[in-house]
PDB file of N, CA and C in Angstrom:
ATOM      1  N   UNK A   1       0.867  -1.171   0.000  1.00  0.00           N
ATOM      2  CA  UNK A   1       0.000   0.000   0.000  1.00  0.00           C
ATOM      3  C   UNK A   1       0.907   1.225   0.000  1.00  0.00           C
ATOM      4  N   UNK A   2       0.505   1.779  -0.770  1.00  0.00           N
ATOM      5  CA  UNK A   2       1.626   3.557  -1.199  1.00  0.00           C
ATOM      6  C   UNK A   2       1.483   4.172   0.492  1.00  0.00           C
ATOM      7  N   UNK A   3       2.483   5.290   0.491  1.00  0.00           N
ATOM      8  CA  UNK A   3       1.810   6.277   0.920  1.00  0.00           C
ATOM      9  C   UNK A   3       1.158   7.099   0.998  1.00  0.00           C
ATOM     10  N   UNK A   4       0.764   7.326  -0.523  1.00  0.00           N
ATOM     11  CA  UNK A   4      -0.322   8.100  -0.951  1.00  0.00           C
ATOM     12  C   UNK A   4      -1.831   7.883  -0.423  1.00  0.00           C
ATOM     13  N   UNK A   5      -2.004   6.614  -0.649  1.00  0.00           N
ATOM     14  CA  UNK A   5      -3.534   6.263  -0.306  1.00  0.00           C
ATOM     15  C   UNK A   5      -3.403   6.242   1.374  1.00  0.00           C
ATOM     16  N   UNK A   6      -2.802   5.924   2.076  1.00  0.00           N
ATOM     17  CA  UNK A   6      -2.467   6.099   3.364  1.00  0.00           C
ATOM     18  C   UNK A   6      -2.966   7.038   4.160  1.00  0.00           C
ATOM     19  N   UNK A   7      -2.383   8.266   3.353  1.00  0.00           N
ATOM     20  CA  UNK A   7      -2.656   9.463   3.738  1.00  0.00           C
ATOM     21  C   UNK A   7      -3.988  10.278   2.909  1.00  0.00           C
ATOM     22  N   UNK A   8      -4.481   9.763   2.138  1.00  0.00           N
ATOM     23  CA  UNK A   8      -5.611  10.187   1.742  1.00  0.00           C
ATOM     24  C   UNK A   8      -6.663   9.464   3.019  1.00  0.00           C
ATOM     25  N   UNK A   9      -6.793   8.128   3.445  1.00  0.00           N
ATOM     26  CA  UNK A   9      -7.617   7.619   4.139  1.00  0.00           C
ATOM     27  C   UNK A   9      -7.036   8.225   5.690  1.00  0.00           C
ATOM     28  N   UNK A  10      -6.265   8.901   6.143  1.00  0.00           N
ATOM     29  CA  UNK A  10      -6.022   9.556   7.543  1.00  0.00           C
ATOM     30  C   UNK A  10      -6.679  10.834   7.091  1.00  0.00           C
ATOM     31  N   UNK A  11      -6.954  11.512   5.909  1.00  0.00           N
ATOM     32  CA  UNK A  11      -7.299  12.708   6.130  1.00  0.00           C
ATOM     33  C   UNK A  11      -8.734  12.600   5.723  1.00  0.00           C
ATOM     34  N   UNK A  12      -8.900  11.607   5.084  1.00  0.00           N
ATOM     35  CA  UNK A  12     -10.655  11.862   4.989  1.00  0.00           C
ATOM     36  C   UNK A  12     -11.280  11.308   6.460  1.00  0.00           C
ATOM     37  N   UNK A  13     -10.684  10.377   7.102  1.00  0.00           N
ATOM     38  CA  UNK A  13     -11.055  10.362   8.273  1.00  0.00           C
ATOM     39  C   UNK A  13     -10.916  11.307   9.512  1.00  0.00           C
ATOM     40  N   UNK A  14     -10.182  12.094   9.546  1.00  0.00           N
ATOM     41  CA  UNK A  14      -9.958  13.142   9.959  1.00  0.00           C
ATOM     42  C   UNK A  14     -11.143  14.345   9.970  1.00  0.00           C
ATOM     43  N   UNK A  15     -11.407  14.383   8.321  1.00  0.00           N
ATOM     44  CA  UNK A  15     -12.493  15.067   7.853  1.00  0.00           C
ATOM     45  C   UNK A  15     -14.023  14.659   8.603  1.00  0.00           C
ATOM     46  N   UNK A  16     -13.982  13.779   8.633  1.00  0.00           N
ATOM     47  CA  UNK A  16     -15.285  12.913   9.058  1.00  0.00           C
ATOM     48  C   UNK A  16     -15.202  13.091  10.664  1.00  0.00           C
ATOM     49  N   UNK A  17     -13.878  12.205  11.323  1.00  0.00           N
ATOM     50  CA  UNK A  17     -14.164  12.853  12.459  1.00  0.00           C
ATOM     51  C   UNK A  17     -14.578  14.232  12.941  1.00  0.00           C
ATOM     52  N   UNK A  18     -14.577  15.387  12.171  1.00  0.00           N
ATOM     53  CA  UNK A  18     -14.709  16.715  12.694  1.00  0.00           C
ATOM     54  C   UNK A  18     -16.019  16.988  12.430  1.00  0.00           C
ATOM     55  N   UNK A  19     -16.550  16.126  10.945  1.00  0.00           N
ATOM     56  CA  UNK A  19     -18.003  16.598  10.959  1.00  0.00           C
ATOM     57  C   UNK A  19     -18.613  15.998  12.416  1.00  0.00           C
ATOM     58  N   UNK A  20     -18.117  15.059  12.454  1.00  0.00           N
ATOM     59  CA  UNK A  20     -18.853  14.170  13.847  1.00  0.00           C
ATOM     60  C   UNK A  20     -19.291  14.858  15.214  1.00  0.00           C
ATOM     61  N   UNK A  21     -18.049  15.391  15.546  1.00  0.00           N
ATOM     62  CA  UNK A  21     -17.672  16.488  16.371  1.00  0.00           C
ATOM     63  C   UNK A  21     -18.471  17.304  16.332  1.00  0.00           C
ATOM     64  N   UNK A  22     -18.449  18.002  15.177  1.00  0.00           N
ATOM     65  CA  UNK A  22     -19.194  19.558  15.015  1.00  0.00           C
ATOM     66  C   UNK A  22     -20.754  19.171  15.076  1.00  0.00           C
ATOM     67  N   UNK A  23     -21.159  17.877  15.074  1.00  0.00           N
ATOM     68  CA  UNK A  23     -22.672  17.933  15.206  1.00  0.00           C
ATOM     69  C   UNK A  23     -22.538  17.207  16.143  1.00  0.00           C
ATOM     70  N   UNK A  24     -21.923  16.716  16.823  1.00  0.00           N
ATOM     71  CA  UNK A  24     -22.233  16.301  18.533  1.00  0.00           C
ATOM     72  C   UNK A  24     -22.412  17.228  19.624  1.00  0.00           C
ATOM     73  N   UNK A  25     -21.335  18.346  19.168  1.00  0.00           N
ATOM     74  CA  UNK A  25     -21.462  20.075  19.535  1.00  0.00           C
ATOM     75  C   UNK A  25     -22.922  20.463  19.553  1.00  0.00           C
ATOM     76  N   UNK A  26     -23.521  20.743  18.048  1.00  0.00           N
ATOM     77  CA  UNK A  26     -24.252  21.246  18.167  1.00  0.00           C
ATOM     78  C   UNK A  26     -25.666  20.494  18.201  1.00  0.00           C
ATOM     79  N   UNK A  27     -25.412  19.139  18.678  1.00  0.00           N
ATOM     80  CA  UNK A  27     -26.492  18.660  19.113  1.00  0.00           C
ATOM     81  C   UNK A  27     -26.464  19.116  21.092  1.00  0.00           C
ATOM     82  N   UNK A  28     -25.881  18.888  21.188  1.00  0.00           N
ATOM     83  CA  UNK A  28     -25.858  19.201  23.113  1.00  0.00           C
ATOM     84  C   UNK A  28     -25.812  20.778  23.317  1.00  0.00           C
ATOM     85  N   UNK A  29     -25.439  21.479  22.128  1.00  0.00           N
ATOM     86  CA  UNK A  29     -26.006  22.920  22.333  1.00  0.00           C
ATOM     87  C   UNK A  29     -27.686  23.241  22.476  1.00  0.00           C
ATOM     88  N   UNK A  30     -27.988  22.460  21.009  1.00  0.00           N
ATOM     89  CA  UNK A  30     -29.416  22.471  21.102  1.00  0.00           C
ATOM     90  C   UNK A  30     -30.028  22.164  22.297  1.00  0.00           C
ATOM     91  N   UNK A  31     -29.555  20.769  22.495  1.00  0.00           N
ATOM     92  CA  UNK A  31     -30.340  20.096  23.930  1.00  0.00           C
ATOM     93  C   UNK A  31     -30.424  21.221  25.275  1.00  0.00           C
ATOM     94  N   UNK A  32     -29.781  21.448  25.413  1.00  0.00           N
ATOM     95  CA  UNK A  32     -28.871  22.042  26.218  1.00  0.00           C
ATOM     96  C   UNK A  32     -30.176  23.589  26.154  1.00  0.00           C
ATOM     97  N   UNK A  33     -30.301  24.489  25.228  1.00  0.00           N
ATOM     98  CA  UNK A  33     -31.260  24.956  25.005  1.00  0.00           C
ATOM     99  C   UNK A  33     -31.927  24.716  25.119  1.00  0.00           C
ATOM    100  N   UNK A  34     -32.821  23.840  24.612  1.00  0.00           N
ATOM    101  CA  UNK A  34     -34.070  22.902  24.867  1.00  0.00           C
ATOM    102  C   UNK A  34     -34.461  22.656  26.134  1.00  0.00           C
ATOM    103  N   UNK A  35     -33.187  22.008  26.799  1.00  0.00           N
ATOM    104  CA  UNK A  35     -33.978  21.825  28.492  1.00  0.00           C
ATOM    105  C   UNK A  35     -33.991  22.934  29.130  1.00  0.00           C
ATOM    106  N   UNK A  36     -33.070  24.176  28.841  1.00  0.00           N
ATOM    107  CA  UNK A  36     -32.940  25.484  30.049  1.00  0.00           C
ATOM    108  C   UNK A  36     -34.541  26.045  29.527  1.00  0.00           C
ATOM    109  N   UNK A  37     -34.992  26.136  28.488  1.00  0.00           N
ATOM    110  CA  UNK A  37     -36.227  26.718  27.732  1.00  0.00           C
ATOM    111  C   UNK A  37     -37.392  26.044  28.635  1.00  0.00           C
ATOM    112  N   UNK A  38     -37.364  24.953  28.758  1.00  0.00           N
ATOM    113  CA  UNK A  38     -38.458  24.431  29.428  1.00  0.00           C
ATOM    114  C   UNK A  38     -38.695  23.920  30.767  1.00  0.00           C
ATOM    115  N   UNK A  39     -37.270  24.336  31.361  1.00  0.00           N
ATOM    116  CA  UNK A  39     -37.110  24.411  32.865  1.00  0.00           C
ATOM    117  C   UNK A  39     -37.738  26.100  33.352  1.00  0.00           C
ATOM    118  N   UNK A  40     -37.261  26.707  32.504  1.00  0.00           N
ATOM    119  CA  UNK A  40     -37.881  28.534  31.962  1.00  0.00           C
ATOM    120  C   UNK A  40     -39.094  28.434  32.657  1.00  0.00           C
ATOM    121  N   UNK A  41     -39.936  27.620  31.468  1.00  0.00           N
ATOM    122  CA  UNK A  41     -41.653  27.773  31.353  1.00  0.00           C
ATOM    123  C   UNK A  41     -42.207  26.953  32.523  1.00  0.00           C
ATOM    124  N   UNK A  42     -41.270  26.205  33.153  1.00  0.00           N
ATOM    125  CA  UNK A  42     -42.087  25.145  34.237  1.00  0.00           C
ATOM    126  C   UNK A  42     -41.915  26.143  35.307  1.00  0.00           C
ATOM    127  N   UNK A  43     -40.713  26.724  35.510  1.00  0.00           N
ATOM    128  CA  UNK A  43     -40.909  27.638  36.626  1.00  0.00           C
ATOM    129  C   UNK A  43     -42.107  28.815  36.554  1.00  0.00           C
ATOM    130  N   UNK A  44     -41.913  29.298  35.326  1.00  0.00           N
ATOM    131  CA  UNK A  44     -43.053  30.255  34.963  1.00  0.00           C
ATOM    132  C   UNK A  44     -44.546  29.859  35.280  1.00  0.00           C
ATOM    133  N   UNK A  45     -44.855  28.637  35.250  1.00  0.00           N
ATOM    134  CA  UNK A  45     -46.122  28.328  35.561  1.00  0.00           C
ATOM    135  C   UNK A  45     -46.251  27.890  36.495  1.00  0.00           C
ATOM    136  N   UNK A  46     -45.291  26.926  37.083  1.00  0.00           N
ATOM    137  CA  UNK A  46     -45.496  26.637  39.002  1.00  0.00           C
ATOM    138  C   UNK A  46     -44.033  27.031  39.090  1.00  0.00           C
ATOM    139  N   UNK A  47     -43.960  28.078  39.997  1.00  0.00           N
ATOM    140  CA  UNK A  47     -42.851  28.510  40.776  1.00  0.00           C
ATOM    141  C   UNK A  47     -42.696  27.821  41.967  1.00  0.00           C
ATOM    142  N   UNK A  48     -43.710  26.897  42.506  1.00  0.00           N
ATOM    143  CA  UNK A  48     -43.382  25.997  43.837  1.00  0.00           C
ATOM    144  C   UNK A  48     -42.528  24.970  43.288  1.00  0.00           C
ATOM    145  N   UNK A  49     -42.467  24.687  42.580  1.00  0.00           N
ATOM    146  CA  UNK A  49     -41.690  23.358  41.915  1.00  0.00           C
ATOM    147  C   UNK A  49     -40.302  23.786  41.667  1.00  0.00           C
ATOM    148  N   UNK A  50     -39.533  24.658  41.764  1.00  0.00           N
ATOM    149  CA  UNK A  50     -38.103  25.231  41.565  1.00  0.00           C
ATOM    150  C   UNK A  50     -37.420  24.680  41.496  1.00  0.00           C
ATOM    151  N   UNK A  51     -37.415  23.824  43.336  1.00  0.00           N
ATOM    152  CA  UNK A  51     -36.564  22.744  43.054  1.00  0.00           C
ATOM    153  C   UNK A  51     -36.108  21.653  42.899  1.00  0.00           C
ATOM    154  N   UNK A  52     -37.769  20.937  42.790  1.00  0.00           N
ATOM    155  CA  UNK A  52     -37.616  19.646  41.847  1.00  0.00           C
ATOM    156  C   UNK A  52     -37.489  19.879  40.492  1.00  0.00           C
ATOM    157  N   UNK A  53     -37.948  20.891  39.674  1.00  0.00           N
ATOM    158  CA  UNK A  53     -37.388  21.053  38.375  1.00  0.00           C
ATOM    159  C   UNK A  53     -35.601  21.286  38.200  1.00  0.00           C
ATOM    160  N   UNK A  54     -35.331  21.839  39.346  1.00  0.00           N
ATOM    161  CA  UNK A  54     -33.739  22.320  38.972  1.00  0.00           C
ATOM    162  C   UNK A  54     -33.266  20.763  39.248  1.00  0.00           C
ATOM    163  N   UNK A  55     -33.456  19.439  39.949  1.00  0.00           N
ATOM    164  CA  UNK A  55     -32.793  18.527  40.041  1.00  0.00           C
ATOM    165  C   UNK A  55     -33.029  17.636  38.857  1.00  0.00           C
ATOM    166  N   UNK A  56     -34.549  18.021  38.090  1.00  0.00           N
ATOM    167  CA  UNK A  56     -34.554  17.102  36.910  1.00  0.00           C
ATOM    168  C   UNK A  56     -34.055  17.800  35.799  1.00  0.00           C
ATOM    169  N   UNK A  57     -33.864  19.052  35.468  1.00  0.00           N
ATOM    170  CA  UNK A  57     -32.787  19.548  34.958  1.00  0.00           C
ATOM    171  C   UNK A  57     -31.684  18.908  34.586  1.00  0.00           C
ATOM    172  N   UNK A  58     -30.701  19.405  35.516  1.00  0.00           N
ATOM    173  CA  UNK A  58     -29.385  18.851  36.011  1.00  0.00           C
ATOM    174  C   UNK A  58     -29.235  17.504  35.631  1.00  0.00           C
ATOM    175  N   UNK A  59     -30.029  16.543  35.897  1.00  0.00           N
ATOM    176  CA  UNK A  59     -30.453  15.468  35.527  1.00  0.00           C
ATOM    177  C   UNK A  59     -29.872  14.926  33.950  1.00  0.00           C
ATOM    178  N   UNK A  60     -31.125  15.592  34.178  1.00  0.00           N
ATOM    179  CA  UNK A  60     -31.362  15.285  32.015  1.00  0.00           C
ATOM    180  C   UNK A  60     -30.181  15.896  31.123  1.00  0.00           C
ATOM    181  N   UNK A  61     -29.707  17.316  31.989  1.00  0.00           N
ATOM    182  CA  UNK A  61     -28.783  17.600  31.371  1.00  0.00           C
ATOM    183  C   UNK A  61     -27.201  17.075  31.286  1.00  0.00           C
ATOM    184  N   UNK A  62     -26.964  16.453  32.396  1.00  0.00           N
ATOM    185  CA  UNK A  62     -26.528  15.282  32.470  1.00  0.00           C
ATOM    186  C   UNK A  62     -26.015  13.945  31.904  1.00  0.00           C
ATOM    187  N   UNK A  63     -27.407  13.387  31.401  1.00  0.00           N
ATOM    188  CA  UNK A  63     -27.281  12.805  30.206  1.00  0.00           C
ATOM    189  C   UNK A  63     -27.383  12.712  29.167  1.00  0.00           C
ATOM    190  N   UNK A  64     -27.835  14.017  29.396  1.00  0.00           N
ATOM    191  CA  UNK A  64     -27.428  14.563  27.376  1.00  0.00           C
ATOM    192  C   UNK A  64     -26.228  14.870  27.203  1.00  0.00           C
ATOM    193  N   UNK A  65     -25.433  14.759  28.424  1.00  0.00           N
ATOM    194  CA  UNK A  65     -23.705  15.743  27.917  1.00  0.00           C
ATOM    195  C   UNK A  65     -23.184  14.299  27.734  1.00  0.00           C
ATOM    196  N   UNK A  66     -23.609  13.028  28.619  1.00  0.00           N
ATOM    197  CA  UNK A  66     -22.944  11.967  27.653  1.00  0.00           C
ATOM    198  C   UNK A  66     -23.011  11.937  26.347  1.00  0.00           C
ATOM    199  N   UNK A  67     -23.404  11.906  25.717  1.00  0.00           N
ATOM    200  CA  UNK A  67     -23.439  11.603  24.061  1.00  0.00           C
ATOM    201  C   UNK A  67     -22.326  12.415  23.722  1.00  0.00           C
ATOM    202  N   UNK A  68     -22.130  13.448  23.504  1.00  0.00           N
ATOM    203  CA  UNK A  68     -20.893  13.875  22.931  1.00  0.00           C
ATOM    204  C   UNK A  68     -19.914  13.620  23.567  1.00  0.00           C
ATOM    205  N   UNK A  69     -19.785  13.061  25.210  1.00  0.00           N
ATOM    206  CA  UNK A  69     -18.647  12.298  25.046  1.00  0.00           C
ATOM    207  C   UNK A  69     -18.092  10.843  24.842  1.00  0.00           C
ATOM    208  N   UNK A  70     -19.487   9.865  24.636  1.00  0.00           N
ATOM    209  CA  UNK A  70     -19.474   8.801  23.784  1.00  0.00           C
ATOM    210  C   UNK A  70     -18.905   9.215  22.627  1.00  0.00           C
ATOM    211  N   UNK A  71     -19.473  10.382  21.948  1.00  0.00           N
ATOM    212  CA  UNK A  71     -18.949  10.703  20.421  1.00  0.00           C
ATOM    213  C   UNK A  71     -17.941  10.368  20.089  1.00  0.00           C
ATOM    214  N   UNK A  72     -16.858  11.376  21.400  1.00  0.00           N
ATOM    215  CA  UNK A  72     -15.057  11.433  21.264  1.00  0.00           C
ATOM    216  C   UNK A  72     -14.781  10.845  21.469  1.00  0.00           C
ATOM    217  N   UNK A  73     -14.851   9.846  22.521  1.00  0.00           N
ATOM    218  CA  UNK A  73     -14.391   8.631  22.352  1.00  0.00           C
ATOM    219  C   UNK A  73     -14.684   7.578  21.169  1.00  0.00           C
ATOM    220  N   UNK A  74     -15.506   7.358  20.721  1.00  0.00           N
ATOM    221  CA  UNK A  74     -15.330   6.936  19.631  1.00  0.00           C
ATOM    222  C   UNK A  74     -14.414   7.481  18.455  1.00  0.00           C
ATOM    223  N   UNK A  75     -14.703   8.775  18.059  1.00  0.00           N
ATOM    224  CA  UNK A  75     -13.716   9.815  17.302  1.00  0.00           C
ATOM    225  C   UNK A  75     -12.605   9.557  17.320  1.00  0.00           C
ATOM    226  N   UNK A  76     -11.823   9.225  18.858  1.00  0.00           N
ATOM    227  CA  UNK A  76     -10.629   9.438  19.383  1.00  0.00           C
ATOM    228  C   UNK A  76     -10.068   7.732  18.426  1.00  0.00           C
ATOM    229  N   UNK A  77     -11.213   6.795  18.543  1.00  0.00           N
ATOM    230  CA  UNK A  77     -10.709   5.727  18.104  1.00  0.00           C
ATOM    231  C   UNK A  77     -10.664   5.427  16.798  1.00  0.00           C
ATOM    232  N   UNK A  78     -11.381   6.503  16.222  1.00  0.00           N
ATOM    233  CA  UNK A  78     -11.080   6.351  14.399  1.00  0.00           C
ATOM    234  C   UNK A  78      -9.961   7.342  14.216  1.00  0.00           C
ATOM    235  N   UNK A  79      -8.982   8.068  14.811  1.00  0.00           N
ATOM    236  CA  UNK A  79      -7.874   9.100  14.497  1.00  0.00           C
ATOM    237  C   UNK A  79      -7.117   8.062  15.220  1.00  0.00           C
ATOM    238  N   UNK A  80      -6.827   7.311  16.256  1.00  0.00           N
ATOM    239  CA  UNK A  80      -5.871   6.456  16.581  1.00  0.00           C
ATOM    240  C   UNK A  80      -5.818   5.090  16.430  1.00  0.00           C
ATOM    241  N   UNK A  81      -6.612   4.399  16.255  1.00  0.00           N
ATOM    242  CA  UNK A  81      -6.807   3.054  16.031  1.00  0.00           C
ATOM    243  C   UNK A  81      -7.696   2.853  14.837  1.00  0.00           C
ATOM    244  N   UNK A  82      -7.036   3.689  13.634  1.00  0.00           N
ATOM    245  CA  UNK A  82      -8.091   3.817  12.395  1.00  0.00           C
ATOM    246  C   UNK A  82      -8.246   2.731  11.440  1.00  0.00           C
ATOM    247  N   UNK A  83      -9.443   2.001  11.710  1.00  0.00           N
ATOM    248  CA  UNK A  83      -9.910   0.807  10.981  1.00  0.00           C
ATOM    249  C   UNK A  83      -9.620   0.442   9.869  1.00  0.00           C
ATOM    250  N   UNK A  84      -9.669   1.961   8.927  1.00  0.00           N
ATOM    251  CA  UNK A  84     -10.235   1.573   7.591  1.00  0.00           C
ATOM    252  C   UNK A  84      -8.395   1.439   6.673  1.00  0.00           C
ATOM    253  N   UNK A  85      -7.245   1.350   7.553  1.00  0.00           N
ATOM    254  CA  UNK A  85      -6.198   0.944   7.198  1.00  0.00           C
ATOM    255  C   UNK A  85      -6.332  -0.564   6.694  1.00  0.00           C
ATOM    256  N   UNK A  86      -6.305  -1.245   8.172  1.00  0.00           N
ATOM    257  CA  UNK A  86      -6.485  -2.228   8.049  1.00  0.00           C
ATOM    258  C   UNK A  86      -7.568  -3.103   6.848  1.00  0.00           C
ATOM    259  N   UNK A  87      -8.929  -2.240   6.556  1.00  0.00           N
ATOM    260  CA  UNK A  87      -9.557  -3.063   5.852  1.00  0.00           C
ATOM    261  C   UNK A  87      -9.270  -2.996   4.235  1.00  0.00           C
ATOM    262  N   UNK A  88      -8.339  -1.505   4.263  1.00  0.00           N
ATOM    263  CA  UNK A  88      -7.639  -1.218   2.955  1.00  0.00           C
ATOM    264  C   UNK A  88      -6.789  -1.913   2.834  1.00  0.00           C
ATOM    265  N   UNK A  89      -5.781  -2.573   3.701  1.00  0.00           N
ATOM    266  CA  UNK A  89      -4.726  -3.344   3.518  1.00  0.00           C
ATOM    267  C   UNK A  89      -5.257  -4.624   3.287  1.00  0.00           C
ATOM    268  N   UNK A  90      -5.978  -5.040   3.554  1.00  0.00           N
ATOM    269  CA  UNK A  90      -6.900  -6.614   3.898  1.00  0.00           C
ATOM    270  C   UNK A  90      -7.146  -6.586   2.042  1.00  0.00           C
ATOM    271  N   UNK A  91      -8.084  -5.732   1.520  1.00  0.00           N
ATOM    272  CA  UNK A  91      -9.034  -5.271   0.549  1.00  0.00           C
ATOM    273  C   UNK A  91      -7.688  -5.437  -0.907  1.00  0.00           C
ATOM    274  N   UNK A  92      -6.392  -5.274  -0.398  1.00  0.00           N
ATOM    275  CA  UNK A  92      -5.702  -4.828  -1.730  1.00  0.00           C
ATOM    276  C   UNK A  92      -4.635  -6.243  -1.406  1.00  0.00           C
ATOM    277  N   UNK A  93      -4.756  -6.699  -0.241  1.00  0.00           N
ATOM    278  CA  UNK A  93      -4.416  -7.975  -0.459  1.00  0.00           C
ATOM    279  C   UNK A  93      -2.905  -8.233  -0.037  1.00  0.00           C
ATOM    280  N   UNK A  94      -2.823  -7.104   1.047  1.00  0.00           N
ATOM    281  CA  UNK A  94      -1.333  -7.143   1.619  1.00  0.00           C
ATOM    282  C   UNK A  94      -1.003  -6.963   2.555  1.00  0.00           C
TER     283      UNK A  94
END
């Protein structure tokens, strides 16, 4: 296998990892919006509830911040332990 194709498959993966990234970002931004918006309106309509809403909050927000770091870790494992070497090397028969 050249070095050419080598380095074409580290940089399109590269490429890919960042789209990955950039919408794992702006998925937990959204979320992230989403729950402060409607922690907003729950207080707005029962203000006795403050602070059971602020613990299911926190909560939820919580596990929405996992996912983007499931993401990177995964990410982390296609920039260091990048598969598609191996299945290129397998594929061309060397």
């Amino acid at each position: 296998m050249d070095a050419q194709l080598v380095a074409m498959i580290y940089s399109y993966t590269a490429v890919g990892v960042g789209i990955i990234l950039a919408a794992a970002g702006l998925g937990s931004a959204l979320g992230w919006g989403m729950i402060c918006s409607k922690f907003i309106e729950g207080i707005a309509r029962q203000p006795e509830m403050r602070a059971q809403l602020t613990g299911q909050m926190l909560f939820t927000g919580g596990l929405m911040e996992a996912f983007p770091m499931i993401v990177l870790g995964i990410s982390m494992w296609f920039i260091f332990a990048n598969p598609f070497i191996g299945a290129a090397q397998s594929a061309m028969g060397g």
